[in-house]
N, C-alpha and C. Protein backbone atom coordinates (compact mmCIF):
# COMPACT_ATOMS: atom_id res chain seq x y z
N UNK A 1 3.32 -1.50 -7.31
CA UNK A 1 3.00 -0.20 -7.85
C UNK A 1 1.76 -0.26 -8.73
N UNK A 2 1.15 -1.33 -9.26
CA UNK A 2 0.79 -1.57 -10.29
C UNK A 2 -0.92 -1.55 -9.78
N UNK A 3 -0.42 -2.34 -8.24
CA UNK A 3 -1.95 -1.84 -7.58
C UNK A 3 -2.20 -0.79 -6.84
N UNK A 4 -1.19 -0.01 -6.56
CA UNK A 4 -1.68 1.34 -6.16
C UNK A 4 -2.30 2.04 -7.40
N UNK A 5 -1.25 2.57 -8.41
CA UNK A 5 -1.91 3.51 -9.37
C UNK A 5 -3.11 2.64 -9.99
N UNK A 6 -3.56 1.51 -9.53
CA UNK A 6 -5.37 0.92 -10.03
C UNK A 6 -5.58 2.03 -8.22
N UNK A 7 -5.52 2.32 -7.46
CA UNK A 7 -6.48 2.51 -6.31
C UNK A 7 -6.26 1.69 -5.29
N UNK A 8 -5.93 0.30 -5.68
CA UNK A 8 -6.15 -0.34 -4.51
C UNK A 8 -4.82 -0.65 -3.58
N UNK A 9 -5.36 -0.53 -1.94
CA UNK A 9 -4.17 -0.22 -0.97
C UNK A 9 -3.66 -1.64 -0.97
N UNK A 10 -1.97 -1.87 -0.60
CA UNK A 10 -1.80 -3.16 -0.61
C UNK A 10 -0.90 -3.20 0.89
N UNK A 11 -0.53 -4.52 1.11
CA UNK A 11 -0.42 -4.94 2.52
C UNK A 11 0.34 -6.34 1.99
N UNK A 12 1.89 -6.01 2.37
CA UNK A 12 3.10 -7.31 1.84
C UNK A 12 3.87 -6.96 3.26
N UNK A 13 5.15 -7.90 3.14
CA UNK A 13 6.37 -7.67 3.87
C UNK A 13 7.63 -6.65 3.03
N UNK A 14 7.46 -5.94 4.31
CA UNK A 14 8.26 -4.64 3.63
C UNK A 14 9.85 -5.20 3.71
N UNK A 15 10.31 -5.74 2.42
CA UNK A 15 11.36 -6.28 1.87
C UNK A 15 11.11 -5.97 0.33
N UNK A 16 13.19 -5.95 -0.44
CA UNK A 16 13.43 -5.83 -2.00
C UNK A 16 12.68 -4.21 -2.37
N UNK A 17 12.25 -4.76 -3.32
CA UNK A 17 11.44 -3.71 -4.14
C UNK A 17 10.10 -3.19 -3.09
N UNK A 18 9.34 -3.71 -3.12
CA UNK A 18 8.09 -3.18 -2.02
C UNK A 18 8.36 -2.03 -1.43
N UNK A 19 9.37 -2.58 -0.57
CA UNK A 19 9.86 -1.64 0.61
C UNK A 19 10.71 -0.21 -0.16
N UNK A 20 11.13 -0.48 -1.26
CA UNK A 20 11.53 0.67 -1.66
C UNK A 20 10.67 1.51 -2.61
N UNK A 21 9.81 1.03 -3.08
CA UNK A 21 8.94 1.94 -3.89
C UNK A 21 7.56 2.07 -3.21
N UNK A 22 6.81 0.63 -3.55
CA UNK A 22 5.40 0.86 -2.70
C UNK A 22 5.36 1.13 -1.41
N UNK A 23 5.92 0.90 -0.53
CA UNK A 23 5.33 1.62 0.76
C UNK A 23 6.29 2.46 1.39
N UNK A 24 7.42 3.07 0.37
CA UNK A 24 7.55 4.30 0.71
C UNK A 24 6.30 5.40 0.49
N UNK A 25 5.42 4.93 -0.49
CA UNK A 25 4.13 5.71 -0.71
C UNK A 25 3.11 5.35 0.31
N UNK A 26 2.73 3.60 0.54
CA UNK A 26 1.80 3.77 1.65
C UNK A 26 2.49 3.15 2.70
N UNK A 27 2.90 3.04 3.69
CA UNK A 27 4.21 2.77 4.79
C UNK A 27 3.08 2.26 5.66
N UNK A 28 1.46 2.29 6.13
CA UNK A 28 1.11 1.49 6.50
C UNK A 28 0.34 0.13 6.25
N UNK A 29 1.16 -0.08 4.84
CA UNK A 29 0.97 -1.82 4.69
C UNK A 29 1.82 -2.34 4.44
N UNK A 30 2.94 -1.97 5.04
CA UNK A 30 4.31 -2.64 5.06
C UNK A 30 4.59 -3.54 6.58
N UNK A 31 5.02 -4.43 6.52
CA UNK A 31 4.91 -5.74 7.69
C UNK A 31 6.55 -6.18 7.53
N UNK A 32 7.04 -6.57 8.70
CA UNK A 32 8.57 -6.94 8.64
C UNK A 32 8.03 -8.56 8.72
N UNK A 33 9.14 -8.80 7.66
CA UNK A 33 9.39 -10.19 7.02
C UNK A 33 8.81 -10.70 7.98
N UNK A 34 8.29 -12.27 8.18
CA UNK A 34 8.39 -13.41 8.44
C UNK A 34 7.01 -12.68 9.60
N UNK A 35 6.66 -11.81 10.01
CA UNK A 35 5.80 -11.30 11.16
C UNK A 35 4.37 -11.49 10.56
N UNK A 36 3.78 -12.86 10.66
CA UNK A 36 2.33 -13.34 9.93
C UNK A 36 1.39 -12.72 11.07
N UNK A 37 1.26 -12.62 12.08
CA UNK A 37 0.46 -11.92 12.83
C UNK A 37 0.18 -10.77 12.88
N UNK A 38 0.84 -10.01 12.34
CA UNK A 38 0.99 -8.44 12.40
C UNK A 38 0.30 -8.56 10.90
N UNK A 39 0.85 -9.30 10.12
CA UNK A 39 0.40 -9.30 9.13
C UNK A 39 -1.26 -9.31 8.52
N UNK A 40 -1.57 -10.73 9.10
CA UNK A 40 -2.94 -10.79 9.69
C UNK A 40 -3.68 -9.51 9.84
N UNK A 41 -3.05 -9.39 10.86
CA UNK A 41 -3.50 -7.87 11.94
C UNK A 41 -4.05 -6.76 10.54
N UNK A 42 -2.98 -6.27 9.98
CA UNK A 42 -2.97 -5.31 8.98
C UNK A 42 -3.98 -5.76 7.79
N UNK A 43 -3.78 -6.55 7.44
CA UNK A 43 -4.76 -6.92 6.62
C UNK A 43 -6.34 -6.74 7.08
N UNK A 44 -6.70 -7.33 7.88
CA UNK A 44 -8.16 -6.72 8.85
C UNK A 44 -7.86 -5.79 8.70
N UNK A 45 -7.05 -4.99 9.46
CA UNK A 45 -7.58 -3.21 9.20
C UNK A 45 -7.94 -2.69 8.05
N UNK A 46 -7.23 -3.26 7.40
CA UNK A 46 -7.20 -2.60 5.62
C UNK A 46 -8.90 -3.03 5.29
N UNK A 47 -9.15 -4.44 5.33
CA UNK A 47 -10.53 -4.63 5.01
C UNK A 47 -11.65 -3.81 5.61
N UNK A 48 -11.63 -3.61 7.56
CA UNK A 48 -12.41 -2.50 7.95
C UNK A 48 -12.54 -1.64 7.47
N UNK A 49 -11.09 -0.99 7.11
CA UNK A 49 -11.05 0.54 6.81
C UNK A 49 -10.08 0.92 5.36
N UNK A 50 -10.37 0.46 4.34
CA UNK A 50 -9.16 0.46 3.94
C UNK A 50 -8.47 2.38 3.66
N UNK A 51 -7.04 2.27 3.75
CA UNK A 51 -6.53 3.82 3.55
C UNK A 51 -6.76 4.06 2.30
N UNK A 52 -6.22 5.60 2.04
CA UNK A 52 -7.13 6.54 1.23
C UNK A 52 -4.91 6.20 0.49
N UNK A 53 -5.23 5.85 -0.77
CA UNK A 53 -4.51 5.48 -1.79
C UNK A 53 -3.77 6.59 -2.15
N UNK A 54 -2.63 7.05 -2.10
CA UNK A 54 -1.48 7.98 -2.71
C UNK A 54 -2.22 8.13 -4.20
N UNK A 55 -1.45 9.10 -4.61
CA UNK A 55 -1.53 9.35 -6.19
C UNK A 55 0.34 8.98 -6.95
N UNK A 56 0.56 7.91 -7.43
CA UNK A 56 1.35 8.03 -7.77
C UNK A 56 2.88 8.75 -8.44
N UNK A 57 3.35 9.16 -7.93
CA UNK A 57 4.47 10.30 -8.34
C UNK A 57 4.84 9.75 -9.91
N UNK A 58 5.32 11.11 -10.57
CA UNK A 58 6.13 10.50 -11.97
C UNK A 58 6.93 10.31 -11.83
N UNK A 59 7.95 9.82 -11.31
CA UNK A 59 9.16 9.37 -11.46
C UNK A 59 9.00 7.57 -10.82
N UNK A 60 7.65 7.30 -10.06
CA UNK A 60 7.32 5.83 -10.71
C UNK A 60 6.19 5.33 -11.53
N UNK A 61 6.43 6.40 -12.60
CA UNK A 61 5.37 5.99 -13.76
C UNK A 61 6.07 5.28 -14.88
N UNK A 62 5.32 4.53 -15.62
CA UNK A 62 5.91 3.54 -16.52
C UNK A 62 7.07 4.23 -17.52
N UNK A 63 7.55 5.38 -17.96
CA UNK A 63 7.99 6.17 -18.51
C UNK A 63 9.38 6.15 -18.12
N UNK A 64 9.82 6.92 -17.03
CA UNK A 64 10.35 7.05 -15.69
C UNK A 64 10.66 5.21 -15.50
N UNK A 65 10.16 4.77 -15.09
CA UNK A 65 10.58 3.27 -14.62
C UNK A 65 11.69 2.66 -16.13
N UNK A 66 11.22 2.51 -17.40
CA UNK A 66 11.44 1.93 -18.14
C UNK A 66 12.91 2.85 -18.53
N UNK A 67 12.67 4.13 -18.37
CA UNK A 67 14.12 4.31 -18.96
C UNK A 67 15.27 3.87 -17.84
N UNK A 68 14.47 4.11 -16.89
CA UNK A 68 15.54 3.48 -15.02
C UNK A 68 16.28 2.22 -15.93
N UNK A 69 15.56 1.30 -16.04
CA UNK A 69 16.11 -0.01 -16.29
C UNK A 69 16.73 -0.08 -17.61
N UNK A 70 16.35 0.61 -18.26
CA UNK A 70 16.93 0.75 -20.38
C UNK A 70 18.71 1.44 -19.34
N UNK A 71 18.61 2.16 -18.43
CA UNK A 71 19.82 2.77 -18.02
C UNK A 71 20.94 1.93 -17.50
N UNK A 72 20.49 1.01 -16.43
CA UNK A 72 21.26 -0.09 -16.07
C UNK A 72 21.49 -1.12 -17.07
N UNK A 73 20.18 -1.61 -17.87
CA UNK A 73 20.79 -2.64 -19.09
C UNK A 73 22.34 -1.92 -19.81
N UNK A 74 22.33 -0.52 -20.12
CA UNK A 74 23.33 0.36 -20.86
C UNK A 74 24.57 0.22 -20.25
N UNK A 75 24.24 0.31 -18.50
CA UNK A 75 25.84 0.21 -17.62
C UNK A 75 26.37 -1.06 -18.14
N UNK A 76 25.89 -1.95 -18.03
CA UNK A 76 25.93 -3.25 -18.04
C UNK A 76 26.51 -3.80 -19.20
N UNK A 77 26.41 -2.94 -20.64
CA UNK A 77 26.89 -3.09 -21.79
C UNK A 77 26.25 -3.82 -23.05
N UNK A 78 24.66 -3.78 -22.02
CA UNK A 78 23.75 -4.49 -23.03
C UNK A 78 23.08 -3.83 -23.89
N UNK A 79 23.82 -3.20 -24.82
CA UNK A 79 23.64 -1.95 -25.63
C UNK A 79 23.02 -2.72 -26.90
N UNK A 80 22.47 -3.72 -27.34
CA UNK A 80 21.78 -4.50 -28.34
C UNK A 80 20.06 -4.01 -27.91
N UNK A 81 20.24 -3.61 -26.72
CA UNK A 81 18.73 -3.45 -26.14
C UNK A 81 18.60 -1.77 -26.78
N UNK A 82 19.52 -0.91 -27.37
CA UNK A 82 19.10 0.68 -27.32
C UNK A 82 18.67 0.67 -28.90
């Protein structure tokens, strides 16, 4: 997330976190696990051409993110953290 909202497009294996935040925003630099050729592949494109960068939504802005996790520490009973 951290290099989208800088601008720049990124290109991982769409697995964990990735796959659920960053490239639900850009979905074409997401690569299934272990697929280094495709991977490859995508990466060249991105350098030819790279895509035109989302604008980050607020609800994954640092704000939004931090209380997400202050929320689960709370389920959890790690209430020394509030």
């Amino acid at each position: 997330m951290e290099a989208l909202a800088s601008g720049v497009p990124i290109v991982g294996y769409s697995h964990g976190g990735a796959r659920e935040a960053a490239f639900h925003l850009l979905p074409e630099g997401a690569v299934e696990p272990l697929a280094d050729g495709r991977f490859r592949e995508v990466i060249l494109a991105f350098l030819r051409k790279p895509p035109a960068v989302p604008d980050i939504p607020a609800s994954f802005g640092l704000e939004a993110m931090t209380a997400s996790i202050l929320g689960v520490y709370k389920e959890l009973g790690l209430t020394a953290l509030n």
